[in-house]
Each structure stands twice: as structure tokens, then as C-alpha cells.
PDB file of N, CA and C in Angstrom:
ATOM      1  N   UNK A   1     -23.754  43.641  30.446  1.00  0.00           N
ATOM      2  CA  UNK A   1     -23.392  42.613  31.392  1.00  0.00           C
ATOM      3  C   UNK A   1     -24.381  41.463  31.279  1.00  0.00           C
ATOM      4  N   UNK A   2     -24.232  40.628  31.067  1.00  0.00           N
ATOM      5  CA  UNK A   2     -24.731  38.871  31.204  1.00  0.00           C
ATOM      6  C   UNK A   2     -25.301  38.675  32.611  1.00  0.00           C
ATOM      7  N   UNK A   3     -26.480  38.027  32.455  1.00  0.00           N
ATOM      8  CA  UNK A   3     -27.037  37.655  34.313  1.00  0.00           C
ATOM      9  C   UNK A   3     -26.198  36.260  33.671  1.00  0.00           C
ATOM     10  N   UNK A   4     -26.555  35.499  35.019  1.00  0.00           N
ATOM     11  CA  UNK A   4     -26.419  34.074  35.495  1.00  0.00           C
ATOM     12  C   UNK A   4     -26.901  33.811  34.864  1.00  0.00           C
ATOM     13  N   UNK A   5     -28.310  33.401  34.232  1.00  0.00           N
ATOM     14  CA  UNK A   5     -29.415  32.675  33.257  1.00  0.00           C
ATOM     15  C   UNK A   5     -28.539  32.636  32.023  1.00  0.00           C
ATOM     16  N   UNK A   6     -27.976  33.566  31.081  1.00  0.00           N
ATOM     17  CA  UNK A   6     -27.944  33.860  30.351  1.00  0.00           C
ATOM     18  C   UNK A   6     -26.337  33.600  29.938  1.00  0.00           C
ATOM     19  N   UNK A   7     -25.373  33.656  30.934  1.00  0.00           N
ATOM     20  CA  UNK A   7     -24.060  32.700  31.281  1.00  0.00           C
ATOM     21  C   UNK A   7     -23.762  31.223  31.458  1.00  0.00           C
ATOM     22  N   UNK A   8     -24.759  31.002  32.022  1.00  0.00           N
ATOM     23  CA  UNK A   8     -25.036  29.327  32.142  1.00  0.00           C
ATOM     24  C   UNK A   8     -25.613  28.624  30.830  1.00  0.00           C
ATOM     25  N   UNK A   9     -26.517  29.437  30.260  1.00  0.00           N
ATOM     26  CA  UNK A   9     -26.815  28.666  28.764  1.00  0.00           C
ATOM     27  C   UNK A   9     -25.554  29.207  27.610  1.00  0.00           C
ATOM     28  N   UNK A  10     -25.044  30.004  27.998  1.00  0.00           N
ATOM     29  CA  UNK A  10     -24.042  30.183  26.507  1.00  0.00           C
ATOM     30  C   UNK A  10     -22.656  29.046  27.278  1.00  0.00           C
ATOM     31  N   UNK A  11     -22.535  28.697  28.721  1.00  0.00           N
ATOM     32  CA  UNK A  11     -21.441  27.704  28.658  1.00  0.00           C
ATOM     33  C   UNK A  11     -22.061  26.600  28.329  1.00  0.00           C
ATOM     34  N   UNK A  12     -23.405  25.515  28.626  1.00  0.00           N
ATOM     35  CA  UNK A  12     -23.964  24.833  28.234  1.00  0.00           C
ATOM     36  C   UNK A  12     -23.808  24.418  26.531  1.00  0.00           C
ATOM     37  N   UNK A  13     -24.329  25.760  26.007  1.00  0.00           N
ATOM     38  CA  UNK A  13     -24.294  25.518  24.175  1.00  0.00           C
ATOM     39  C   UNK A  13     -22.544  25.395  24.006  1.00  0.00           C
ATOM     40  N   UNK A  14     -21.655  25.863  24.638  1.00  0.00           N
ATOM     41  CA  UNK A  14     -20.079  25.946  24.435  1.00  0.00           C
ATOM     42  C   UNK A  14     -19.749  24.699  24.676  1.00  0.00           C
ATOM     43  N   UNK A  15     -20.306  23.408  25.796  1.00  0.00           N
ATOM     44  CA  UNK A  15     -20.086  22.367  26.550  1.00  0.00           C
ATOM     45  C   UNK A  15     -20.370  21.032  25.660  1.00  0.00           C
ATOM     46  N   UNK A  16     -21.612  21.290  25.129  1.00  0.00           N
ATOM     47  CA  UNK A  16     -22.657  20.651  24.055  1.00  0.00           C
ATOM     48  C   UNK A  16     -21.809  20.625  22.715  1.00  0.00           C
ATOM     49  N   UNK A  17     -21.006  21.715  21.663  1.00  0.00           N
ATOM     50  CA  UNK A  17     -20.050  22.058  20.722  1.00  0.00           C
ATOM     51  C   UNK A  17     -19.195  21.267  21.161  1.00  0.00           C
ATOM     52  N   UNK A  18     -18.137  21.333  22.458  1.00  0.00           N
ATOM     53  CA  UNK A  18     -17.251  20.923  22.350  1.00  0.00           C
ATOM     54  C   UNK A  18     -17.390  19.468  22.756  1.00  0.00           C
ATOM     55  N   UNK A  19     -18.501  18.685  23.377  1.00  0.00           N
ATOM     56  CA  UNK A  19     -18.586  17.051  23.107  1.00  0.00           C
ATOM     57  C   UNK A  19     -18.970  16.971  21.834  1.00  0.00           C
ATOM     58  N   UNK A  20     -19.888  17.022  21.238  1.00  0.00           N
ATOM     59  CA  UNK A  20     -19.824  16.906  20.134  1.00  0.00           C
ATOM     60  C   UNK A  20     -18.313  16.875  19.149  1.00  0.00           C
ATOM     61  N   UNK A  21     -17.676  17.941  19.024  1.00  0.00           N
ATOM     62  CA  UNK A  21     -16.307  17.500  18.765  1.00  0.00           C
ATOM     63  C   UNK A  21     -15.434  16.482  19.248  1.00  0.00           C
ATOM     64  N   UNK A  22     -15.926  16.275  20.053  1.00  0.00           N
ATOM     65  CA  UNK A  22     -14.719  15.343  20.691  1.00  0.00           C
ATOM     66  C   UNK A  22     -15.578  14.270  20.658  1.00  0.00           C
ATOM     67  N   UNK A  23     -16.675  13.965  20.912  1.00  0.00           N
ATOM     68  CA  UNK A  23     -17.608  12.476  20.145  1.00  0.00           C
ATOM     69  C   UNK A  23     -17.171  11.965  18.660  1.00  0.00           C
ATOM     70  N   UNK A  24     -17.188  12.973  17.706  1.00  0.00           N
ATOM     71  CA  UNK A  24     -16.725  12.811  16.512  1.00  0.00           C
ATOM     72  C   UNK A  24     -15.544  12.763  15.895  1.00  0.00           C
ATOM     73  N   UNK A  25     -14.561  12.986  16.962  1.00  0.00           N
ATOM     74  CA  UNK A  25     -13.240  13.461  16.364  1.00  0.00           C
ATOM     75  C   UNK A  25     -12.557  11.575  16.190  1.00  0.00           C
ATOM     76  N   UNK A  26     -12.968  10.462  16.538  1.00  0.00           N
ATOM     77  CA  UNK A  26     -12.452   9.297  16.388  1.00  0.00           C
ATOM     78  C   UNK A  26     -13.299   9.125  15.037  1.00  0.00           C
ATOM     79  N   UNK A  27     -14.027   9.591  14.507  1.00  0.00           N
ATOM     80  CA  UNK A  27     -14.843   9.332  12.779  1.00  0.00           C
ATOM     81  C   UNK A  27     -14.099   9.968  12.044  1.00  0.00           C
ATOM     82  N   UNK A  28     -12.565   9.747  11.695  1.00  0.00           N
ATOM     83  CA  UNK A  28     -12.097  10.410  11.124  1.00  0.00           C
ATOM     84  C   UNK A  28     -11.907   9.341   9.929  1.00  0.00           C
ATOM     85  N   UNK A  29     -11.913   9.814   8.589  1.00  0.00           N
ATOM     86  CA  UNK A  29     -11.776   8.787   7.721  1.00  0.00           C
ATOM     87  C   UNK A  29     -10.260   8.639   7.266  1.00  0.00           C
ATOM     88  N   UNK A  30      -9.634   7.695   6.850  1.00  0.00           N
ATOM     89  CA  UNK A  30      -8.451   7.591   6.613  1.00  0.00           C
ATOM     90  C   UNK A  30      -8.314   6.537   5.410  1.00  0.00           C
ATOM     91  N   UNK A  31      -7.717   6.813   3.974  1.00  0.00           N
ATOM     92  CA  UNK A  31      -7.548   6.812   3.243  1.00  0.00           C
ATOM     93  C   UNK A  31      -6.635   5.111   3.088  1.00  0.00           C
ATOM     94  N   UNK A  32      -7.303   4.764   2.020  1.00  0.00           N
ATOM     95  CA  UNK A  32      -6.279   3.236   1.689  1.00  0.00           C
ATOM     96  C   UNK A  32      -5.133   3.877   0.955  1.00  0.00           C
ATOM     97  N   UNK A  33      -3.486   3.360   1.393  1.00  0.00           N
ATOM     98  CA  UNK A  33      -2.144   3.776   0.485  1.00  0.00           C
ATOM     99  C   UNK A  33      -2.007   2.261  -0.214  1.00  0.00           C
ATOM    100  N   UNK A  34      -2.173   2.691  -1.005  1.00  0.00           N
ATOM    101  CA  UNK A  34      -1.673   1.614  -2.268  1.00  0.00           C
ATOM    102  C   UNK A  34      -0.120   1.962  -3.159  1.00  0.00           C
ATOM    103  N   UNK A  35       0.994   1.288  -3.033  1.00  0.00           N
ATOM    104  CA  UNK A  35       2.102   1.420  -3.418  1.00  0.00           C
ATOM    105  C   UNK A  35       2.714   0.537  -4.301  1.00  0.00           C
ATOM    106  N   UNK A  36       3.222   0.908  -5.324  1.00  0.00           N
ATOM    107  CA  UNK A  36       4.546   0.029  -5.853  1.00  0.00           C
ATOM    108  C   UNK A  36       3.298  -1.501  -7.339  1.00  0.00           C
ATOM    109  N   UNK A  37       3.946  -2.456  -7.196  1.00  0.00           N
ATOM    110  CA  UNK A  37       2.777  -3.359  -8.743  1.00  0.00           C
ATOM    111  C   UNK A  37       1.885  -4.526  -7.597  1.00  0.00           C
ATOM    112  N   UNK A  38       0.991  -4.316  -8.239  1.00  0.00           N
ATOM    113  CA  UNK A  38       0.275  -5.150  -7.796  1.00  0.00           C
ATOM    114  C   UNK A  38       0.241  -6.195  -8.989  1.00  0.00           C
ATOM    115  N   UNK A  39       0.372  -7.610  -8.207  1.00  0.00           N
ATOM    116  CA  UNK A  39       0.538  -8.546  -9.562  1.00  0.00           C
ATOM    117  C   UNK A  39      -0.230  -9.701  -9.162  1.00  0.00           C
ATOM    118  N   UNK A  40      -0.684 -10.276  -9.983  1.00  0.00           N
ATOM    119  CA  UNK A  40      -1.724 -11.459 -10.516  1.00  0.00           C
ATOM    120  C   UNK A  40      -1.039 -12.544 -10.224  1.00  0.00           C
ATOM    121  N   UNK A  41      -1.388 -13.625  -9.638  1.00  0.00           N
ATOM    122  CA  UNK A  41      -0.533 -15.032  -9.196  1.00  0.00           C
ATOM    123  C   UNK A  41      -0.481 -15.664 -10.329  1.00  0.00           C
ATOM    124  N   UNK A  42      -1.047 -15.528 -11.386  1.00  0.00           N
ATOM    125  CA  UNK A  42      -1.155 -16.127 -12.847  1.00  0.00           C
ATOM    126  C   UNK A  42      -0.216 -15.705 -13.689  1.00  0.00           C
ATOM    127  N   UNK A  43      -0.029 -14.436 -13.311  1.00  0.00           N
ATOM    128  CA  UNK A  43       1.316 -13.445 -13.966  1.00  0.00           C
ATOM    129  C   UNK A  43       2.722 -13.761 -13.389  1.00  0.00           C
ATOM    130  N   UNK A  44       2.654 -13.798 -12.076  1.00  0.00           N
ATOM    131  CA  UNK A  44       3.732 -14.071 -10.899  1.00  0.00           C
ATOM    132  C   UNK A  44       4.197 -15.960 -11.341  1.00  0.00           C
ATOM    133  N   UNK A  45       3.555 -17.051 -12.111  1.00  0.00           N
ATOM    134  CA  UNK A  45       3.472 -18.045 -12.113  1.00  0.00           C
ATOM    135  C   UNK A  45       4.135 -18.240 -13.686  1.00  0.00           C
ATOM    136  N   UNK A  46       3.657 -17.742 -14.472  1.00  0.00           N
ATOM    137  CA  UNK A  46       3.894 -17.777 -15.342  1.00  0.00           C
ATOM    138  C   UNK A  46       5.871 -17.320 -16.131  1.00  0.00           C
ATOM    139  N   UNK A  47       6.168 -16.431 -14.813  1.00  0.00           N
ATOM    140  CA  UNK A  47       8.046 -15.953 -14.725  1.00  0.00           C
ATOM    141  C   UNK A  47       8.375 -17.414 -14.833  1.00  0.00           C
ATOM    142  N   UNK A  48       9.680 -17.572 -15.743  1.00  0.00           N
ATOM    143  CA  UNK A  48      10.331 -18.788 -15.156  1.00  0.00           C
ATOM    144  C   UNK A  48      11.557 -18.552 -15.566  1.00  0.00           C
ATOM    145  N   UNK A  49      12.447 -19.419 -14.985  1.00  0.00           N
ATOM    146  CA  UNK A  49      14.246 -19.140 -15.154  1.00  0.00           C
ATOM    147  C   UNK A  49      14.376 -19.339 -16.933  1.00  0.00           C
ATOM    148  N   UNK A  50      15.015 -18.356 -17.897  1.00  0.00           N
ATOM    149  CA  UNK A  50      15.177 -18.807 -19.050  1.00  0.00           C
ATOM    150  C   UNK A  50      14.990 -17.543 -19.949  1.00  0.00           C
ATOM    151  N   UNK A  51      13.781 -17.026 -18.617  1.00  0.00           N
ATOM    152  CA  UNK A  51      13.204 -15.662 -20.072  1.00  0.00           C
ATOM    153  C   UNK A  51      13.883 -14.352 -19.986  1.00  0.00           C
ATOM    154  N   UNK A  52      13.904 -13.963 -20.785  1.00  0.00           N
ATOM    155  CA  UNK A  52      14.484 -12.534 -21.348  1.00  0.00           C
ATOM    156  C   UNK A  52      13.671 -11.295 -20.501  1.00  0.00           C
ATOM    157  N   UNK A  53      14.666 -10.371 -20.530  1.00  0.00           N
ATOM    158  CA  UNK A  53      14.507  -9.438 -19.182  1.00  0.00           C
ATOM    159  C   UNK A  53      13.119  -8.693 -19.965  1.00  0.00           C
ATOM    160  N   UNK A  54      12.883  -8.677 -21.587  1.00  0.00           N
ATOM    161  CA  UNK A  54      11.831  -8.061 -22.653  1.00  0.00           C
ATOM    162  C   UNK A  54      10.946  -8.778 -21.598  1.00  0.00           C
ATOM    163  N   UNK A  55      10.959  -9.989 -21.778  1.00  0.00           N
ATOM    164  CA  UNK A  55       9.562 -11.449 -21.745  1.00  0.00           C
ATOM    165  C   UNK A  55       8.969 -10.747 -20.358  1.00  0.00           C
ATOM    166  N   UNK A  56       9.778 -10.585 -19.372  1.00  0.00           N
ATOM    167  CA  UNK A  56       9.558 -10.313 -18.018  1.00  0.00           C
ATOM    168  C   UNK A  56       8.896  -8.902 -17.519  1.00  0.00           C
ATOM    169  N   UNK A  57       9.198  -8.215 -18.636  1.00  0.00           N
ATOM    170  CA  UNK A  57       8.890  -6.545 -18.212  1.00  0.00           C
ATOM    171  C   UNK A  57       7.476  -6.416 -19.034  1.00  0.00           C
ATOM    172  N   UNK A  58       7.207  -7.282 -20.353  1.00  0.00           N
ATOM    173  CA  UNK A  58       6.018  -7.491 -20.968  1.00  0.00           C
ATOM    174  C   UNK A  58       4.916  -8.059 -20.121  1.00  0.00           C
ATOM    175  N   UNK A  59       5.054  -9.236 -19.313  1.00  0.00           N
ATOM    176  CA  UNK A  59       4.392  -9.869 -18.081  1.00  0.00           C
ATOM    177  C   UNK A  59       4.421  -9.071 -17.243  1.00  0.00           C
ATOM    178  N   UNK A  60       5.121  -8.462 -16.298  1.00  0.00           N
ATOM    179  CA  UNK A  60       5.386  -7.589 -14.775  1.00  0.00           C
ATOM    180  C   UNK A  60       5.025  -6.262 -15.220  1.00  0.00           C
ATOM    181  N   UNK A  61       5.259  -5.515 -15.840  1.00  0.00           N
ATOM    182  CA  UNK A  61       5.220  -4.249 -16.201  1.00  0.00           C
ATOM    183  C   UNK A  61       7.087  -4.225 -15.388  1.00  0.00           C
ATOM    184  N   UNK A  62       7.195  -2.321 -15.628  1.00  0.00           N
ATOM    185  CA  UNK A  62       8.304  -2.316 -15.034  1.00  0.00           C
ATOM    186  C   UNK A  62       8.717  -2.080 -13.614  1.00  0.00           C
ATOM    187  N   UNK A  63       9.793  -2.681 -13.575  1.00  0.00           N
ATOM    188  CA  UNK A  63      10.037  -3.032 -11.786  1.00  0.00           C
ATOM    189  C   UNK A  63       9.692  -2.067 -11.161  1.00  0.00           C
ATOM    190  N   UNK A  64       8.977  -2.279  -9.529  1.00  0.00           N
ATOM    191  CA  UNK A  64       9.437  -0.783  -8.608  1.00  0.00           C
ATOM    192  C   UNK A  64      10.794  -0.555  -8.595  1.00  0.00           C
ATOM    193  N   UNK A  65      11.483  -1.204  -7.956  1.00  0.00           N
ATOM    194  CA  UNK A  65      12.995  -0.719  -8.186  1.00  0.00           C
ATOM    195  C   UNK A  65      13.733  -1.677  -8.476  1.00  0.00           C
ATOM    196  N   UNK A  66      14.368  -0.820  -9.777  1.00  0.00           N
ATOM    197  CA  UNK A  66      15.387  -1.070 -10.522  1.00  0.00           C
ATOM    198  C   UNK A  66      16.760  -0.448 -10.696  1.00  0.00           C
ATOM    199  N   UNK A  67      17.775  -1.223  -9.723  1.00  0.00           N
ATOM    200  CA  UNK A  67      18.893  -0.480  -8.801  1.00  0.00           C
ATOM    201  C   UNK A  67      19.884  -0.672 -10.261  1.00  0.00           C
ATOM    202  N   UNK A  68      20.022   1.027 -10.544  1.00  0.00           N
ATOM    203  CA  UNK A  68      21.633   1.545 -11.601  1.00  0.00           C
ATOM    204  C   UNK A  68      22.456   0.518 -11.102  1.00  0.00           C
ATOM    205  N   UNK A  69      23.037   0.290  -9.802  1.00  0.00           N
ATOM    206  CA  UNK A  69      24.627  -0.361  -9.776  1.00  0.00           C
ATOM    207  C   UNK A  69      24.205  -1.549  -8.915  1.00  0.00           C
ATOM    208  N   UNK A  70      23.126  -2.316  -9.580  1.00  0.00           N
ATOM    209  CA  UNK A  70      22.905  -3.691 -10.050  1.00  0.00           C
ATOM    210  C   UNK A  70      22.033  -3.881 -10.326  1.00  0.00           C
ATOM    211  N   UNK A  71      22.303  -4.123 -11.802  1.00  0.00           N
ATOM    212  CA  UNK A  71      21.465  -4.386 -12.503  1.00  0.00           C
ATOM    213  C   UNK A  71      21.184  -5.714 -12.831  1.00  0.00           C
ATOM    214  N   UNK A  72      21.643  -6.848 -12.025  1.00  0.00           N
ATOM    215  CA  UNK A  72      20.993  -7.945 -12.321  1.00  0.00           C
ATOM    216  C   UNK A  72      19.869  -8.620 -11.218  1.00  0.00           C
ATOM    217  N   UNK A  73      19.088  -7.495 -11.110  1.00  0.00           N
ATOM    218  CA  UNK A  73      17.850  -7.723  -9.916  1.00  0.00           C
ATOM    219  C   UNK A  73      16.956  -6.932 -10.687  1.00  0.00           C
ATOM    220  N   UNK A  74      15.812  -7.432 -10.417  1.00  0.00           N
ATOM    221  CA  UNK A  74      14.742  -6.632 -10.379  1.00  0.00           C
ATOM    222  C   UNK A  74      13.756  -6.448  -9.424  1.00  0.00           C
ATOM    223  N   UNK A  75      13.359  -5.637  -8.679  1.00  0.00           N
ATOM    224  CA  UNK A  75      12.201  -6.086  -7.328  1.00  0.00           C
ATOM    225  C   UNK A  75      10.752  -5.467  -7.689  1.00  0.00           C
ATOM    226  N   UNK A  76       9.910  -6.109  -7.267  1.00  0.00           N
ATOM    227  CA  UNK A  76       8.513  -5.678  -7.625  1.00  0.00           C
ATOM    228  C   UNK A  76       8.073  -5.992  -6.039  1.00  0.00           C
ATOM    229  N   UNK A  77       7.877  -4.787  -5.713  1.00  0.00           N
ATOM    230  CA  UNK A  77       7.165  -4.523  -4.222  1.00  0.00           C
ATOM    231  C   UNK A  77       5.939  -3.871  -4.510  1.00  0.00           C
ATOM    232  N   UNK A  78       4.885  -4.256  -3.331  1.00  0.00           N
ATOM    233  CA  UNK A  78       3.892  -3.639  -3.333  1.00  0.00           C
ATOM    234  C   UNK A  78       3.161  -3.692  -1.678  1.00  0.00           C
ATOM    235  N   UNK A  79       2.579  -2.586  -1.148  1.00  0.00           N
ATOM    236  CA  UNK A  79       2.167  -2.330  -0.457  1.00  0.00           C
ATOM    237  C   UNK A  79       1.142  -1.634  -0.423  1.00  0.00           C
ATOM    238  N   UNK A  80       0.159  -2.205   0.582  1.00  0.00           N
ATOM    239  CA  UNK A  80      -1.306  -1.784   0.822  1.00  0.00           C
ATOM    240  C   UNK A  80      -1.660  -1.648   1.883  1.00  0.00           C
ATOM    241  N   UNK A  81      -2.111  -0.445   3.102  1.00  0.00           N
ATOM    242  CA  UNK A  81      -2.763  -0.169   4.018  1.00  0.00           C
ATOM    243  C   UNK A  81      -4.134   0.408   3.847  1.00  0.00           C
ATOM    244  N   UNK A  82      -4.721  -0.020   4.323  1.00  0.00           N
ATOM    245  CA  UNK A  82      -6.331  -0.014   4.916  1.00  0.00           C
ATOM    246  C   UNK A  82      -6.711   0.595   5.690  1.00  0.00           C
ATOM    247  N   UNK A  83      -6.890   1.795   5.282  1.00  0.00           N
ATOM    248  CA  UNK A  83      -7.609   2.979   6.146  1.00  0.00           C
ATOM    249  C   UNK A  83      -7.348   2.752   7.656  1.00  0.00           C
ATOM    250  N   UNK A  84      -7.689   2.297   8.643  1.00  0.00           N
ATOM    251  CA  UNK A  84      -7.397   1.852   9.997  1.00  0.00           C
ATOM    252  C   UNK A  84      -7.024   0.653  10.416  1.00  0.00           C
ATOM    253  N   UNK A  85      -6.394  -0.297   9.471  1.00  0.00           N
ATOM    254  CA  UNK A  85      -5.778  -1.433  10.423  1.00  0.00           C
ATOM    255  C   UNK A  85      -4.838  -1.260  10.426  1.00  0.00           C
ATOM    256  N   UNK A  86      -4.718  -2.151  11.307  1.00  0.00           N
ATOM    257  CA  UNK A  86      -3.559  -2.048  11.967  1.00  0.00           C
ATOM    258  C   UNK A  86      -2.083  -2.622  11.357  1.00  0.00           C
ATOM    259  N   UNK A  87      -1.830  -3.940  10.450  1.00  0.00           N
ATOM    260  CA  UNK A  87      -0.843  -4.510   9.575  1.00  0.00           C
ATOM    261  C   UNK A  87      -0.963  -4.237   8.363  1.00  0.00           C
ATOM    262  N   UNK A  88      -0.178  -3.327   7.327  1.00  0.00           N
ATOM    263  CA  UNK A  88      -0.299  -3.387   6.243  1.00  0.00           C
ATOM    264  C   UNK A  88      -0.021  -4.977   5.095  1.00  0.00           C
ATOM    265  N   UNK A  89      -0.283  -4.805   4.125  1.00  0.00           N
ATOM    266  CA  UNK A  89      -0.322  -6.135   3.283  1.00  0.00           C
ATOM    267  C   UNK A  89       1.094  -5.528   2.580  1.00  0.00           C
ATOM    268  N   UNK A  90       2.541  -6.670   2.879  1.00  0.00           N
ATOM    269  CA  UNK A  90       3.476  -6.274   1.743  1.00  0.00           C
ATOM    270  C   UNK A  90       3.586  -7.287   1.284  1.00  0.00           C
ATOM    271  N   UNK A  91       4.240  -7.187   0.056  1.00  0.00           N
ATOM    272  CA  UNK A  91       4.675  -8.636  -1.280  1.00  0.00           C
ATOM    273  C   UNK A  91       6.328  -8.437  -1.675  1.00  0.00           C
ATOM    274  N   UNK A  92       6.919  -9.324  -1.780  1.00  0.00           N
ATOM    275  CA  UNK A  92       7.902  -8.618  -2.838  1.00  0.00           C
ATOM    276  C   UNK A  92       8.073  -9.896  -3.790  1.00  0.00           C
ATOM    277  N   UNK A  93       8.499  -9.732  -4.716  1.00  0.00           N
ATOM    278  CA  UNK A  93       8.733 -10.161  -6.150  1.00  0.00           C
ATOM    279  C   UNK A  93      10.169 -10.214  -6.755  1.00  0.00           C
ATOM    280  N   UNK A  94      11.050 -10.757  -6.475  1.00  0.00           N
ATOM    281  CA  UNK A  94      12.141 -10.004  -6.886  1.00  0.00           C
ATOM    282  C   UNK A  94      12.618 -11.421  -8.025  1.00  0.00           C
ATOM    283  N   UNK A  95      13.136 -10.924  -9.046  1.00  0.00           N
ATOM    284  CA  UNK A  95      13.744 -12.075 -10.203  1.00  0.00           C
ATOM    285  C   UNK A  95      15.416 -11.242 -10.637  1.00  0.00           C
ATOM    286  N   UNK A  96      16.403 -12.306 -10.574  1.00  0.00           N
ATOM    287  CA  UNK A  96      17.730 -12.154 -10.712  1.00  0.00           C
ATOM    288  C   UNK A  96      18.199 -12.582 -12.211  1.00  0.00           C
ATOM    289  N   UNK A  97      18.668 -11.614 -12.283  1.00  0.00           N
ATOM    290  CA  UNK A  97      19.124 -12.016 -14.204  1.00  0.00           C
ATOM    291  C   UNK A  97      20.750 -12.454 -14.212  1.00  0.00           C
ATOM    292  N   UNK A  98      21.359 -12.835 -15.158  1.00  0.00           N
ATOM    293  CA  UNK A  98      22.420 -12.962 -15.297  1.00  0.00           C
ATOM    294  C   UNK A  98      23.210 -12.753 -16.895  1.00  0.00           C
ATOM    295  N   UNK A  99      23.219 -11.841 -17.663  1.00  0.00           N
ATOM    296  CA  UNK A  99      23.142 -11.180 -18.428  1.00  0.00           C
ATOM    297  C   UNK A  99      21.719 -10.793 -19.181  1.00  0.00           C
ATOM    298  N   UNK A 100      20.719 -11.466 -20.181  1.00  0.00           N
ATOM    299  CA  UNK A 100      19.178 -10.839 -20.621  1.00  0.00           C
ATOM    300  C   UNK A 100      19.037 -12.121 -20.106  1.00  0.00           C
ATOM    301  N   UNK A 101      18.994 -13.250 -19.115  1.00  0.00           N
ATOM    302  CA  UNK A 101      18.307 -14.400 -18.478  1.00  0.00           C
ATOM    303  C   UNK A 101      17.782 -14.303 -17.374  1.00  0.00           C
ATOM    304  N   UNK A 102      16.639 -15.013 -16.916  1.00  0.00           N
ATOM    305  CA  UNK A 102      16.594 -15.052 -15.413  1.00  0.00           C
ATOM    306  C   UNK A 102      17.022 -16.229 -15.186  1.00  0.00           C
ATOM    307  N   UNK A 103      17.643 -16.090 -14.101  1.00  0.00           N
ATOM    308  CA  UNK A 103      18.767 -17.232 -12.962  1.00  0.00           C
ATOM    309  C   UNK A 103      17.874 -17.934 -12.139  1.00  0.00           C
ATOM    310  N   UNK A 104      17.242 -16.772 -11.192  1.00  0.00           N
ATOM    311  CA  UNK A 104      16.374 -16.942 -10.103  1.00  0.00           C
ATOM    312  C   UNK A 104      15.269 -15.910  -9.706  1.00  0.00           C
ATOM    313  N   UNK A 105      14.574 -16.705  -8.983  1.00  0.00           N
ATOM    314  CA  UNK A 105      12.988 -16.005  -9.117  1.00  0.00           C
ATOM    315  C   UNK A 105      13.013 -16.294  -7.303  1.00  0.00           C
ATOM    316  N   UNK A 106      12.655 -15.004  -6.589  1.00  0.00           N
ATOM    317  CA  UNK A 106      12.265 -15.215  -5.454  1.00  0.00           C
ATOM    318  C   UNK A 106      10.918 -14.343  -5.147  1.00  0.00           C
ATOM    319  N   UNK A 107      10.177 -14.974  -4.394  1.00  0.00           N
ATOM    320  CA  UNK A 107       8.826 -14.728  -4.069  1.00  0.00           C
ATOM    321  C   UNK A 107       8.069 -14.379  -1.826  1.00  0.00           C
ATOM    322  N   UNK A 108       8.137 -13.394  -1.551  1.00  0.00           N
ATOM    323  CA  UNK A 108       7.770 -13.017  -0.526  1.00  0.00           C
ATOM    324  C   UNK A 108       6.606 -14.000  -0.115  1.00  0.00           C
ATOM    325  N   UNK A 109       5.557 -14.090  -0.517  1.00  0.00           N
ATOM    326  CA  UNK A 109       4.377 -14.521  -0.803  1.00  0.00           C
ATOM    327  C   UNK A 109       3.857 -14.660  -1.822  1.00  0.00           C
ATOM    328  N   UNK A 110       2.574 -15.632  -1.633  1.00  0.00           N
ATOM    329  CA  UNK A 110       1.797 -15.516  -2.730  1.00  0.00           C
ATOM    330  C   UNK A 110       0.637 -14.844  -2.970  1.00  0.00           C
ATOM    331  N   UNK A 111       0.585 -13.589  -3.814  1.00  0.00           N
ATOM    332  CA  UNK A 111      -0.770 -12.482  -3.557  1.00  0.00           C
ATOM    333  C   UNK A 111      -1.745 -13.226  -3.947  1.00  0.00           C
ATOM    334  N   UNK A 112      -3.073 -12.625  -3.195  1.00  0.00           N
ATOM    335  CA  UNK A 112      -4.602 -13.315  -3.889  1.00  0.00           C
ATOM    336  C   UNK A 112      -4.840 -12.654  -5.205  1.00  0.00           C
ATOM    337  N   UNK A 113      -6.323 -12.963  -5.765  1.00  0.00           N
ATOM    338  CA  UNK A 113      -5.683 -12.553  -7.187  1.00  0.00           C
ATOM    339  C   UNK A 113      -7.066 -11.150  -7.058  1.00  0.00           C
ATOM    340  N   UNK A 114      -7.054 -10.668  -5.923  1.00  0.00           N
ATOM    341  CA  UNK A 114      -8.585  -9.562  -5.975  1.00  0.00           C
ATOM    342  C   UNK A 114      -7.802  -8.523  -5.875  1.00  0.00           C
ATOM    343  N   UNK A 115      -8.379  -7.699  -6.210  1.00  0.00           N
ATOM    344  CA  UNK A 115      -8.375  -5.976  -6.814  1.00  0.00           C
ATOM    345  C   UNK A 115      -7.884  -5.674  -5.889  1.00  0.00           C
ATOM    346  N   UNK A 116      -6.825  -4.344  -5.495  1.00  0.00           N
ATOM    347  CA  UNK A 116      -6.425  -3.641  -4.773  1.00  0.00           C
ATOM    348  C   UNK A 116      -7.307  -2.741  -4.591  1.00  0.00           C
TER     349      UNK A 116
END
């Protein structure tokens, strides 16, 4: 059997454990998601209406998605969250072909040109 003395310090050390957990439990680290191409405004600048879907996939790499039942799009999305903020960073990229040409070039934004 436990006296009082000896009950009161093992809830104390139990009291002490569990702030401690709960002091620390907001230090949780959380991981950057990086998704889909990240592209260079020099690369993104350089697309223009005329070039061949080759010219475009040599510059871009290949699309994030590239939709079977239409194939005269290409989209280059990319997304980036930051461990705890709160708005992720999205882009999209998308260039419209019209048989091996591009037609049109549409642009979400313009990315900065620093490292993901």
C-alpha cells in the first residue's frame, strides 16, 4: 500500500509527463508537399504559338496532365505547401495545340525563378 507522500509524488511526476506532452505536442514538424513541374519563367517565356508539341515537351518536360480524350491541351500544374502555412503556392501552365502546333498558351501566374 502507498502512503500519501509517496501518492502525491508519483501523481506530480504523472502531472509534470503529461504537460510536458502537451507543451510539446504544437512542435510538431510538418513536411513541405511539392507536386506536379516546377518551371523556370525563362522556360515558361520562351513557349510560343508555332512550336511543335517535340519543341514544347523538350523545354517543359512532360505535362502533369495529359488528358487521352483531349489531346489538344497540355497542363503543367504545380503545387507547393510549406510545412505550416496556411495558403499553398499553385501555378498552372496550360498550352493548346491544334494538330503538332501550339494555338494558345495560357498562364495562371508568373512563377519566381527560386528552387522549390
Amino acid at each position: 500500500m502507498l502512503s500519501i507522500r509517496q501518492l502525491t509524488a508519483r501523481i506530480g511526476i504523472a502531472g509534470l509527463i503529461l504537460g510536458a506532452l502537451l507543451a510539446t505536442s504544437g512542435c510538431v514538424y510538418r513536411i513541405d508537399i511539392q507536386q506536379g513541374n516546377f518551371l523556370k519563367t525563362e522556360d515558361l517565356d520562351r513557349v510560343a504559338v508555332g512550336m511543335t508539341r517535340v519543341q514544347v515537351r523538350s523545354l517543359l518536360g512532360t505535362p502533369m496532365v495529359a488528358d487521352p480524350f483531349e489531346a489538344s491541351r497540355w497542363d503543367y500544374v504545380y503545387y507547393l505547401k510549406r510545412g505550416r502555412v496556411a495558403k499553398p503556392i499553385q501555378r498552372q501552365f496550360t498550352v493548346f495545340f491544334e494538330g503538332d502546333k501550339v494555338t494558345r498558351i495560357d498562364r495562371s501566374d508568373a512563377p519566381d525563378n527560386s528552387p522549390a
